[in-house]
PDB file of N, CA and C in Angstrom:
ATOM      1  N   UNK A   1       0.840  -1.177   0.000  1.00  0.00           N
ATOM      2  CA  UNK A   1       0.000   0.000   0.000  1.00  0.00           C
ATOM      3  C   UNK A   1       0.882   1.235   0.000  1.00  0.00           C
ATOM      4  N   UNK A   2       0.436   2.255  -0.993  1.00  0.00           N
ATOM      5  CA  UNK A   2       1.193   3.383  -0.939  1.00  0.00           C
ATOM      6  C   UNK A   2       1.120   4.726  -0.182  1.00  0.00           C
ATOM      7  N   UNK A   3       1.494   5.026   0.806  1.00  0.00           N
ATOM      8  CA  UNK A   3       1.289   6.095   2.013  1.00  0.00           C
ATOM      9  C   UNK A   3       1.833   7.595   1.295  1.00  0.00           C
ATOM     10  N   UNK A   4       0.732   8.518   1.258  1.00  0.00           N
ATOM     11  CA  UNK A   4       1.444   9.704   0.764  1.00  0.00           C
ATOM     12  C   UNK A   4       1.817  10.610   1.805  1.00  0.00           C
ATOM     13  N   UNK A   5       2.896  11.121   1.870  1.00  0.00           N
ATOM     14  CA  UNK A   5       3.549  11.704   2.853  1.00  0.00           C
ATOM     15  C   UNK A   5       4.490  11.064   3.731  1.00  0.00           C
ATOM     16  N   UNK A   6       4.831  11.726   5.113  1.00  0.00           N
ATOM     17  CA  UNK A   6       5.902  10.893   5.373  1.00  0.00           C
ATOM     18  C   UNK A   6       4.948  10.401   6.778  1.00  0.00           C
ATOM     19  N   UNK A   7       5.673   9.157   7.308  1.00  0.00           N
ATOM     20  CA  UNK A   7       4.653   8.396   8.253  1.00  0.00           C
ATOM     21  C   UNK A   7       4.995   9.172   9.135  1.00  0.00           C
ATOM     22  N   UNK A   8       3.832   9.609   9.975  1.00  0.00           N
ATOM     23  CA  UNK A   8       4.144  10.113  11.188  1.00  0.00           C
ATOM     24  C   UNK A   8       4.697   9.634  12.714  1.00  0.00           C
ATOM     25  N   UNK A   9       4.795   8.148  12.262  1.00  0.00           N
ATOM     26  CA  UNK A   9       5.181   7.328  13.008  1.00  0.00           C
ATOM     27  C   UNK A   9       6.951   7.113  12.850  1.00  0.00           C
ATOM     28  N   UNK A  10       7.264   7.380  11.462  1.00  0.00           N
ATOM     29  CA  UNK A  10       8.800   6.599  11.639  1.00  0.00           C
ATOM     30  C   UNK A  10       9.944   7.544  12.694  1.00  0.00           C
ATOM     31  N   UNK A  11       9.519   9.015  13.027  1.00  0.00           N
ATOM     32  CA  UNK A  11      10.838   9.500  14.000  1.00  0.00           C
ATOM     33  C   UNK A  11      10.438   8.740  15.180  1.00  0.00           C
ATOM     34  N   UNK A  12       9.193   8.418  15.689  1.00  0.00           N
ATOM     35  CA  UNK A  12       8.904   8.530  17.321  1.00  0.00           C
ATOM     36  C   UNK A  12      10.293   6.436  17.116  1.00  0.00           C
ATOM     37  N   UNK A  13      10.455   6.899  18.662  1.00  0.00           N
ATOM     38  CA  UNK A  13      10.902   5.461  18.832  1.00  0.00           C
ATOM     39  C   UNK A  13      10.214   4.330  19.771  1.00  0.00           C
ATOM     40  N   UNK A  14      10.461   3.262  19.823  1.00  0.00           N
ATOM     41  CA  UNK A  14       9.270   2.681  20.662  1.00  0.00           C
ATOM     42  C   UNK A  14       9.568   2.906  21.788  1.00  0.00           C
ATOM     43  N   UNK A  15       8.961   3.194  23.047  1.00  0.00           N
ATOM     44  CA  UNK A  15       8.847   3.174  24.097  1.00  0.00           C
ATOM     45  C   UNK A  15       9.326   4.366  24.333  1.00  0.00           C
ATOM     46  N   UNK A  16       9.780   5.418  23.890  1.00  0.00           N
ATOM     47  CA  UNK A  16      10.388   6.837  24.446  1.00  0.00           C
ATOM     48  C   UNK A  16       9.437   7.643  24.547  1.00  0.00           C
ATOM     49  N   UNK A  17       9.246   8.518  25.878  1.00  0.00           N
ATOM     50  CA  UNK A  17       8.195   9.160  26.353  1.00  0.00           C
ATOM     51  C   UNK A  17       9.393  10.478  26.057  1.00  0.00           C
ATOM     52  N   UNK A  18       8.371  11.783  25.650  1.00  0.00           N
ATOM     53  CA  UNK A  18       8.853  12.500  25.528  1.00  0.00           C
ATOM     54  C   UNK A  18       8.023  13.754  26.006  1.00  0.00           C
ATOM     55  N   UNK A  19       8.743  14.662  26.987  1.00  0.00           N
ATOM     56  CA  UNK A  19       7.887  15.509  27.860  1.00  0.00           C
ATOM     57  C   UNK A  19       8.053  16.590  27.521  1.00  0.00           C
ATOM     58  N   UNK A  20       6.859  17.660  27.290  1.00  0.00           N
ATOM     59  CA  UNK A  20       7.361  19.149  26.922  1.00  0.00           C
ATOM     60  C   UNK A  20       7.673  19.996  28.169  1.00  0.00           C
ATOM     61  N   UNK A  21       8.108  20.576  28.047  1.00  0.00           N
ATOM     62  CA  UNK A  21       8.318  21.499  29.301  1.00  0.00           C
ATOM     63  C   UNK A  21       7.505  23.147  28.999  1.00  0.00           C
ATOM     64  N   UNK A  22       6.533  23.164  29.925  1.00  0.00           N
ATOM     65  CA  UNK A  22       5.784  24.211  29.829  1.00  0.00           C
ATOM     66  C   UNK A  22       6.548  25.272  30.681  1.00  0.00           C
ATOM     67  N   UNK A  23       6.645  26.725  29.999  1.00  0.00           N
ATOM     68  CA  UNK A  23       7.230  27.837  30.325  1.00  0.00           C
ATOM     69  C   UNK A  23       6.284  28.273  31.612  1.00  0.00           C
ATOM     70  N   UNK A  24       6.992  28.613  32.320  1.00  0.00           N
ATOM     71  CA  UNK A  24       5.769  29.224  33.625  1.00  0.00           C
ATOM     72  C   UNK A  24       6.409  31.090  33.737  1.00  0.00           C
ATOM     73  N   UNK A  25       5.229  31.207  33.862  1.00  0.00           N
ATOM     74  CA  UNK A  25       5.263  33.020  33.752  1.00  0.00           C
ATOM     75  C   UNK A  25       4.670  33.211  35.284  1.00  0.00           C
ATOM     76  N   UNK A  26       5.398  34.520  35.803  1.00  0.00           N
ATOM     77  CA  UNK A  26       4.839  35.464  36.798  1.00  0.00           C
ATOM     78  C   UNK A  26       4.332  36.664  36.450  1.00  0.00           C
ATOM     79  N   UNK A  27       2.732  37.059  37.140  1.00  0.00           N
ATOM     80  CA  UNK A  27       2.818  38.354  36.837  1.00  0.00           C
ATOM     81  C   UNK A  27       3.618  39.566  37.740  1.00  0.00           C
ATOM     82  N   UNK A  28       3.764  40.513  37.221  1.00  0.00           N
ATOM     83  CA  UNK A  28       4.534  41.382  38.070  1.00  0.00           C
ATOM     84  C   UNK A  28       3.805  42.725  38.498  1.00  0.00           C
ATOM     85  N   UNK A  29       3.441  43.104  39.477  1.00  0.00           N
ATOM     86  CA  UNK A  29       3.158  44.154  39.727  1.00  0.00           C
ATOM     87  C   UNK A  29       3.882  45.303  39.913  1.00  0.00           C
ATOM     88  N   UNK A  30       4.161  46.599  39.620  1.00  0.00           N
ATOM     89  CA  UNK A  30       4.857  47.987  40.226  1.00  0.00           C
ATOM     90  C   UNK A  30       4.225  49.055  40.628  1.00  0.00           C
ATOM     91  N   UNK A  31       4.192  49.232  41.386  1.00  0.00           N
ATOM     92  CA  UNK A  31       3.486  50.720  42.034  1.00  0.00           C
ATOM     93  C   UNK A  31       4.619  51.811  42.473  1.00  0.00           C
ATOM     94  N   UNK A  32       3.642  52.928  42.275  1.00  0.00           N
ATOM     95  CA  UNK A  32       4.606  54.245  42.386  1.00  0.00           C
ATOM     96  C   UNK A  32       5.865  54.129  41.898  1.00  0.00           C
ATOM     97  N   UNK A  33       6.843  54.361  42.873  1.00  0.00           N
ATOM     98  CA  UNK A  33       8.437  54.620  42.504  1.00  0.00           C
ATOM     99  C   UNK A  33       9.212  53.192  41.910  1.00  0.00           C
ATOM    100  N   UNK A  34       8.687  52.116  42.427  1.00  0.00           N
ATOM    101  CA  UNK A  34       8.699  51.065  41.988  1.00  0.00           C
ATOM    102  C   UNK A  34       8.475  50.934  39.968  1.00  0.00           C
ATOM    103  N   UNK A  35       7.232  51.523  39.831  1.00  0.00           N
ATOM    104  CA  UNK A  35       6.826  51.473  38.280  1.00  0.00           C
ATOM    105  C   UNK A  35       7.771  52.525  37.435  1.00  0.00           C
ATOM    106  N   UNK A  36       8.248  53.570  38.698  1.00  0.00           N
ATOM    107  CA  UNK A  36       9.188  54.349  37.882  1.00  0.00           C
ATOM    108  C   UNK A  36      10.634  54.101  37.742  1.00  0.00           C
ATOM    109  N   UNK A  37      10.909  53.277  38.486  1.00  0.00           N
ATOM    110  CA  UNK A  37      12.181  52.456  38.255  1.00  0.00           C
ATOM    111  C   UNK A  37      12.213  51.068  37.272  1.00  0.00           C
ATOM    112  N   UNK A  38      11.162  50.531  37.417  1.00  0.00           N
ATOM    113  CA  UNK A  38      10.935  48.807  36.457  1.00  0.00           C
ATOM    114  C   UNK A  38      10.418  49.472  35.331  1.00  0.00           C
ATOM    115  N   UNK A  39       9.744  50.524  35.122  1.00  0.00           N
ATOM    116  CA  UNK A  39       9.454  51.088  33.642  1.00  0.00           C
ATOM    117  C   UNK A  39       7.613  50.386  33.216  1.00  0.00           C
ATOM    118  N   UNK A  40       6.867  49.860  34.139  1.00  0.00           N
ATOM    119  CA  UNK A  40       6.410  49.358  33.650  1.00  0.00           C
ATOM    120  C   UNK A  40       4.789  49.317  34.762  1.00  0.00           C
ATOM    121  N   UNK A  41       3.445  48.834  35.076  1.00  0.00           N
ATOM    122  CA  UNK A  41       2.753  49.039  36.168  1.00  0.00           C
ATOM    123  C   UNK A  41       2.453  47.562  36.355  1.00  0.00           C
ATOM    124  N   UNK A  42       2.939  46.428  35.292  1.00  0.00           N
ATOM    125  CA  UNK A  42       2.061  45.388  35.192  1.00  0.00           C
ATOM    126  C   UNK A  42       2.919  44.577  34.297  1.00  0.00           C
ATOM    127  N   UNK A  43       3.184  43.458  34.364  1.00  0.00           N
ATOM    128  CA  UNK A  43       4.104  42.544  32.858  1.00  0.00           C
ATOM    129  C   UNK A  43       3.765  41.103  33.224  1.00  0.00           C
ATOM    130  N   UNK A  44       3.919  40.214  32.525  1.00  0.00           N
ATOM    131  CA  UNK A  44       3.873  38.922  32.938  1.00  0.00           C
ATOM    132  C   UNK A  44       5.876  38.717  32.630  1.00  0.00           C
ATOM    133  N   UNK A  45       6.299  37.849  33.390  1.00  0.00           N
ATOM    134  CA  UNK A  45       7.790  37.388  33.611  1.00  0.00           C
ATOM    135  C   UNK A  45       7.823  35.833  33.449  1.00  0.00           C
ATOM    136  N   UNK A  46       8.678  35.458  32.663  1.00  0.00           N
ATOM    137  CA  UNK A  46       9.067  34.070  32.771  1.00  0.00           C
ATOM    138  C   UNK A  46       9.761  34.018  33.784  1.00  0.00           C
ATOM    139  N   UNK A  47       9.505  32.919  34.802  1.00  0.00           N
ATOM    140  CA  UNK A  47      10.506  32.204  36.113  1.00  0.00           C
ATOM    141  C   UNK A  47      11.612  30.999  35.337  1.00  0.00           C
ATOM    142  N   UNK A  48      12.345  31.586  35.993  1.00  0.00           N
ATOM    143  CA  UNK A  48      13.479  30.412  36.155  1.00  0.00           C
ATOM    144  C   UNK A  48      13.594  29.770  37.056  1.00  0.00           C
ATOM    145  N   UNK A  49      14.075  28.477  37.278  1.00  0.00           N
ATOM    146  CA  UNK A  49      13.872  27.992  38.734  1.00  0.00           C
ATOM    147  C   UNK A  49      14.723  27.783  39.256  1.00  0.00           C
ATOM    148  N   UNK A  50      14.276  28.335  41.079  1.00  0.00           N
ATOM    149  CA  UNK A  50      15.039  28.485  41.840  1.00  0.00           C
ATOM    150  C   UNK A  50      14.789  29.953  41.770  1.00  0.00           C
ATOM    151  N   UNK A  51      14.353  30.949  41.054  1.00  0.00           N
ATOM    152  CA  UNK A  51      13.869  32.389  41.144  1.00  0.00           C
ATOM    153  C   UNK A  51      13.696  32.648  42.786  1.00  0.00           C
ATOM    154  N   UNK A  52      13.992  33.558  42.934  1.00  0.00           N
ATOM    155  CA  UNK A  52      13.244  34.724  43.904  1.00  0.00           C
ATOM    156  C   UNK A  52      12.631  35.695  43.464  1.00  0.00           C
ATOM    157  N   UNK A  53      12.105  36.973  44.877  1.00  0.00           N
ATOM    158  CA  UNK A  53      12.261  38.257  44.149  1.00  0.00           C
ATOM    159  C   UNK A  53      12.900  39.120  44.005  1.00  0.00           C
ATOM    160  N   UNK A  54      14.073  38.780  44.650  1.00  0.00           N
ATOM    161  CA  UNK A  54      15.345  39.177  44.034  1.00  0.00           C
ATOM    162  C   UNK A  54      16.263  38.677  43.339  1.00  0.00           C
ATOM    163  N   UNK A  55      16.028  37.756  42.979  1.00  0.00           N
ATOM    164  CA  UNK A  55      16.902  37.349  41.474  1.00  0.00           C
ATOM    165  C   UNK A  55      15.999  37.436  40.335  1.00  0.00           C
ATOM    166  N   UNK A  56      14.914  37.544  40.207  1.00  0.00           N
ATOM    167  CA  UNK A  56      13.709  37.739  38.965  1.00  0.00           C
ATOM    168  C   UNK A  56      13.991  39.474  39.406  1.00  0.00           C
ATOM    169  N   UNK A  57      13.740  40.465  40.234  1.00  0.00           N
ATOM    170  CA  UNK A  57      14.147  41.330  39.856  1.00  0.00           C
ATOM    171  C   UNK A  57      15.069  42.242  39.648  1.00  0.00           C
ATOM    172  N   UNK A  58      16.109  41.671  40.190  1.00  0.00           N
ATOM    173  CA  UNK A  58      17.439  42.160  39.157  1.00  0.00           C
ATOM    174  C   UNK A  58      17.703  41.687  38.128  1.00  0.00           C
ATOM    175  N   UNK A  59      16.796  40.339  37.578  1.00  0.00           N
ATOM    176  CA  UNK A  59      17.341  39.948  36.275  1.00  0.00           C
ATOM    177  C   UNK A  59      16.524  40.855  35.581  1.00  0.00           C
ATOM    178  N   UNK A  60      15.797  42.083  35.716  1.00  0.00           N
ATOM    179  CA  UNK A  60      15.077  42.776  35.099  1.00  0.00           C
ATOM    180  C   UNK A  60      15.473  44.139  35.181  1.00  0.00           C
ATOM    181  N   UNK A  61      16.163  44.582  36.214  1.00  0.00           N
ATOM    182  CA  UNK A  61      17.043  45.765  36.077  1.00  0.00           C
ATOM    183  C   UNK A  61      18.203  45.599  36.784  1.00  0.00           C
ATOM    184  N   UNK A  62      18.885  45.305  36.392  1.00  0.00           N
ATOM    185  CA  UNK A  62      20.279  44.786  37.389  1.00  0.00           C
ATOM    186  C   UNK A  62      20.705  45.809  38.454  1.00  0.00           C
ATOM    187  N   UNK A  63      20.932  47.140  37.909  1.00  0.00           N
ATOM    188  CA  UNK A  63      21.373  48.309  38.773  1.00  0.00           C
ATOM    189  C   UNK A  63      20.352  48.614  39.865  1.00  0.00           C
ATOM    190  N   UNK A  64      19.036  48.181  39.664  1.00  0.00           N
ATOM    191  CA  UNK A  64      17.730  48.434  40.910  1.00  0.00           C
ATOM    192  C   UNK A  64      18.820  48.337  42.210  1.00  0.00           C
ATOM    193  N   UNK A  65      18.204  49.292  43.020  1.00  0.00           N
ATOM    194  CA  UNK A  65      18.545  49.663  44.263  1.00  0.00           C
ATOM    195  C   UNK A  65      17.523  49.229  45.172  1.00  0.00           C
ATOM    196  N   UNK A  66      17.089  47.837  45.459  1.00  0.00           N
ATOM    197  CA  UNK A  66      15.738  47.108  46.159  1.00  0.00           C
ATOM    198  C   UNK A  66      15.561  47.207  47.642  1.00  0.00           C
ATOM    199  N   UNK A  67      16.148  48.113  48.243  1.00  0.00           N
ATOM    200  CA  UNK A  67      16.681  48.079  49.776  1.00  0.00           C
ATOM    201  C   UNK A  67      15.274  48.787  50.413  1.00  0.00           C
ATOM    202  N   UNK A  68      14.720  49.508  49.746  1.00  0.00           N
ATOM    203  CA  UNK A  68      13.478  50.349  50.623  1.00  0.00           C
ATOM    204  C   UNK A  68      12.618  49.810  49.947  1.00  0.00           C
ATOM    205  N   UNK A  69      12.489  49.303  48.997  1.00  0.00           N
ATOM    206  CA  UNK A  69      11.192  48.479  48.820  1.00  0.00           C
ATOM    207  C   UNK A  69      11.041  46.934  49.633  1.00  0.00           C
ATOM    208  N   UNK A  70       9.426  46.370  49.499  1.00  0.00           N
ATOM    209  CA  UNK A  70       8.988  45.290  50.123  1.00  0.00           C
ATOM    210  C   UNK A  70       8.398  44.659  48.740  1.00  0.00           C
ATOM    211  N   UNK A  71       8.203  42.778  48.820  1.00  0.00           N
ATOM    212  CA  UNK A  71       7.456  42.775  47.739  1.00  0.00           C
ATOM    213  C   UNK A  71       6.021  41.613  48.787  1.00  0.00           C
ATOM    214  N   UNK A  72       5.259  40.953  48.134  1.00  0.00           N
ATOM    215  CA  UNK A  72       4.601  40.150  48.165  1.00  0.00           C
ATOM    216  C   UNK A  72       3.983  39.345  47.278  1.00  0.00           C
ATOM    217  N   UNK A  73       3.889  38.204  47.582  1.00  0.00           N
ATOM    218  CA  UNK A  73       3.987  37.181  46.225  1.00  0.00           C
ATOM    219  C   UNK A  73       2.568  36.478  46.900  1.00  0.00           C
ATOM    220  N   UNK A  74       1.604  36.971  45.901  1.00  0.00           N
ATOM    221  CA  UNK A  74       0.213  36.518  45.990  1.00  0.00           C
ATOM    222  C   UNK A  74      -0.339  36.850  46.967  1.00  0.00           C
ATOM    223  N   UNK A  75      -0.355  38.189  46.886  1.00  0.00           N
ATOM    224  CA  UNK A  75      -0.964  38.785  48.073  1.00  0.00           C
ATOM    225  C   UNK A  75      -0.676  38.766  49.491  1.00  0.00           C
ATOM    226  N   UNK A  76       0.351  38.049  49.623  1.00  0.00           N
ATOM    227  CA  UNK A  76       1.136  37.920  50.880  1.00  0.00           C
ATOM    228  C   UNK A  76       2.850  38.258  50.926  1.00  0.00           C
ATOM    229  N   UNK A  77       2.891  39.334  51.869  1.00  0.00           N
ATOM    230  CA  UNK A  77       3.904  39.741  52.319  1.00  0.00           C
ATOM    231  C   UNK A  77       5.090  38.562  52.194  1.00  0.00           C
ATOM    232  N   UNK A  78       5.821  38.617  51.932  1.00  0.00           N
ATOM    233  CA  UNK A  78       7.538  38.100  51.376  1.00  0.00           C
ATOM    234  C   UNK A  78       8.654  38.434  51.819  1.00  0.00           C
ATOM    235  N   UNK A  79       9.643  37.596  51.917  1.00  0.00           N
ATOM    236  CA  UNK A  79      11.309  37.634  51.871  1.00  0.00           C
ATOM    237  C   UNK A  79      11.702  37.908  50.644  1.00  0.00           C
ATOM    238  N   UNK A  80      12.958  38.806  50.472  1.00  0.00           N
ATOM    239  CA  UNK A  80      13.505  38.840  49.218  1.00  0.00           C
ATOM    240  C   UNK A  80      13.699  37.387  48.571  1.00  0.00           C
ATOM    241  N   UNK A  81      14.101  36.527  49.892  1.00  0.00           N
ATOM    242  CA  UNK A  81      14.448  35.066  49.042  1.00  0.00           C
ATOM    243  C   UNK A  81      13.754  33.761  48.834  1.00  0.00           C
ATOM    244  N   UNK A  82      12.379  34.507  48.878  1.00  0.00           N
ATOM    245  CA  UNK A  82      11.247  33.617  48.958  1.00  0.00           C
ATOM    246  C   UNK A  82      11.248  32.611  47.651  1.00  0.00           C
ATOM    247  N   UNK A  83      11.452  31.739  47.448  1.00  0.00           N
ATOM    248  CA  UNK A  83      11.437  30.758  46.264  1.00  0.00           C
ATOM    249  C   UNK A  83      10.039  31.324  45.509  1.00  0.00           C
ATOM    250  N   UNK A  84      10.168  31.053  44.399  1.00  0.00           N
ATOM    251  CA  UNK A  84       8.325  31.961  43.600  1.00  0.00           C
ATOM    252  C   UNK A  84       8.192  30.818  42.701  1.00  0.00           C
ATOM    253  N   UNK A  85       8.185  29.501  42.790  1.00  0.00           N
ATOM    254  CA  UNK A  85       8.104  28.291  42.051  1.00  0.00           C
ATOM    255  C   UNK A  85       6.590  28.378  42.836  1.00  0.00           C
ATOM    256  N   UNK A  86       5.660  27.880  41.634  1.00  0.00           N
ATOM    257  CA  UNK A  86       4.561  27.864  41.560  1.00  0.00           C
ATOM    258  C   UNK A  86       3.512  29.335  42.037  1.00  0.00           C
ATOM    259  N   UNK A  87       4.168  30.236  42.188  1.00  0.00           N
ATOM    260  CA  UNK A  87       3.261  32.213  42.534  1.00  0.00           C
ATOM    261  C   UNK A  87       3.029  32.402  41.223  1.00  0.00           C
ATOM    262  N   UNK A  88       2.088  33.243  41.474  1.00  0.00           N
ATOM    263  CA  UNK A  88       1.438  33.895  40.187  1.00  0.00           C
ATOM    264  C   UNK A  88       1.541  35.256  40.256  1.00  0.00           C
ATOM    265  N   UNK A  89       1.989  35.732  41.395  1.00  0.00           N
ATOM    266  CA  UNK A  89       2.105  37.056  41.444  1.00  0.00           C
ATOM    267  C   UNK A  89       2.487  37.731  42.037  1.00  0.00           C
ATOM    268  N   UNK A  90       4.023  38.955  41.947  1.00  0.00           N
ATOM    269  CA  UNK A  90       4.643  38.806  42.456  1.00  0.00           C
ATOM    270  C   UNK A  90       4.369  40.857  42.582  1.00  0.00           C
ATOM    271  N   UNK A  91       4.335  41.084  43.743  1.00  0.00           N
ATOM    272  CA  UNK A  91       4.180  43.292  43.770  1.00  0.00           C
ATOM    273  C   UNK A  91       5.333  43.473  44.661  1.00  0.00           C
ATOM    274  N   UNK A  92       5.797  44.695  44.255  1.00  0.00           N
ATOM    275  CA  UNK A  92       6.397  45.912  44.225  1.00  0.00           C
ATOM    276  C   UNK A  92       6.176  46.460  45.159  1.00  0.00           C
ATOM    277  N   UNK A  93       6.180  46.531  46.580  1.00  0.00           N
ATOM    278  CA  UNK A  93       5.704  47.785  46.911  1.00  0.00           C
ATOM    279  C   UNK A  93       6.819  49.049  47.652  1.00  0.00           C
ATOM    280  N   UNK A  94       6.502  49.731  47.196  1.00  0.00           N
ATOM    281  CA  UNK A  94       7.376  50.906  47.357  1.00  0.00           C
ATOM    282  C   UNK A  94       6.888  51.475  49.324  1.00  0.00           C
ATOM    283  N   UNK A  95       8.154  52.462  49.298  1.00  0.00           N
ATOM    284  CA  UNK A  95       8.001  52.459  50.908  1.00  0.00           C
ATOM    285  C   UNK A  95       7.037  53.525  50.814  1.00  0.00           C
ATOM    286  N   UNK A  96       6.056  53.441  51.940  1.00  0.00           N
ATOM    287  CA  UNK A  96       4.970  54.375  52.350  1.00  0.00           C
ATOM    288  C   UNK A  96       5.147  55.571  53.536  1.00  0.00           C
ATOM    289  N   UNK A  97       4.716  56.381  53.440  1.00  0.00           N
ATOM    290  CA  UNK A  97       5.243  57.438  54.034  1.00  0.00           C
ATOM    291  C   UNK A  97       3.922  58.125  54.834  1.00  0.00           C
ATOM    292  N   UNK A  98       3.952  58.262  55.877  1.00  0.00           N
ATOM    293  CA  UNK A  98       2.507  58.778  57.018  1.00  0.00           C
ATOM    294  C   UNK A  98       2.521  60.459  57.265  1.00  0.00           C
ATOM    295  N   UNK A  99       1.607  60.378  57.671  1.00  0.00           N
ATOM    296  CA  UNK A  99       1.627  61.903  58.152  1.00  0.00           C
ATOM    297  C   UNK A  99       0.565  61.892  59.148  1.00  0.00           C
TER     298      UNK A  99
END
């Protein structure tokens, strides 16, 4: 029998499982002085793993000066070295000032 095209079967090999690896994104929040330093109010970020929020955000502005800011990752208050494997969302928040 004559097959037109090529079989879609002849690359796979038998028994080899082959897994995709899905990209995982964070969103990012910036407020105030924060948005005026990251350039931005809102982005989605690919994680690398083993990320923090300080290594996801200096890999986004290296020179950032992060010392007076706080962040929180899903609505909850954070360590700079909070692992962000599996967060969806990671804010900015800039220091607040009373009167």
């Amino acid at each position: 029998m004559k097959v037109c095209g090529p079989d879609p079967y002849s690359s796979r090999r038998r028994g080899s499982t082959r897994l995709s690896r899905v990209q995982m994104s964070i969103t990012v929040l910036a407020f105030a002085q924060s948005q005026d330093l990251f350039g931005f109010s809102s982005r989605s970020v690919p994680l690398q793993p083993g990320d923090t929020p300080r290594s996801l955000l200096l890999r986004l502005r290296p020179d950032a000066d992060l010392g007076s800011f706080r962040v929180a990752v899903d609505g909850e208050f954070a360590e700079w070295d909070t692992p962000l494997d599996g967060a969806g969302e990671l804010a900015i928040i800039p220091p607040v000032s009373g009167g």
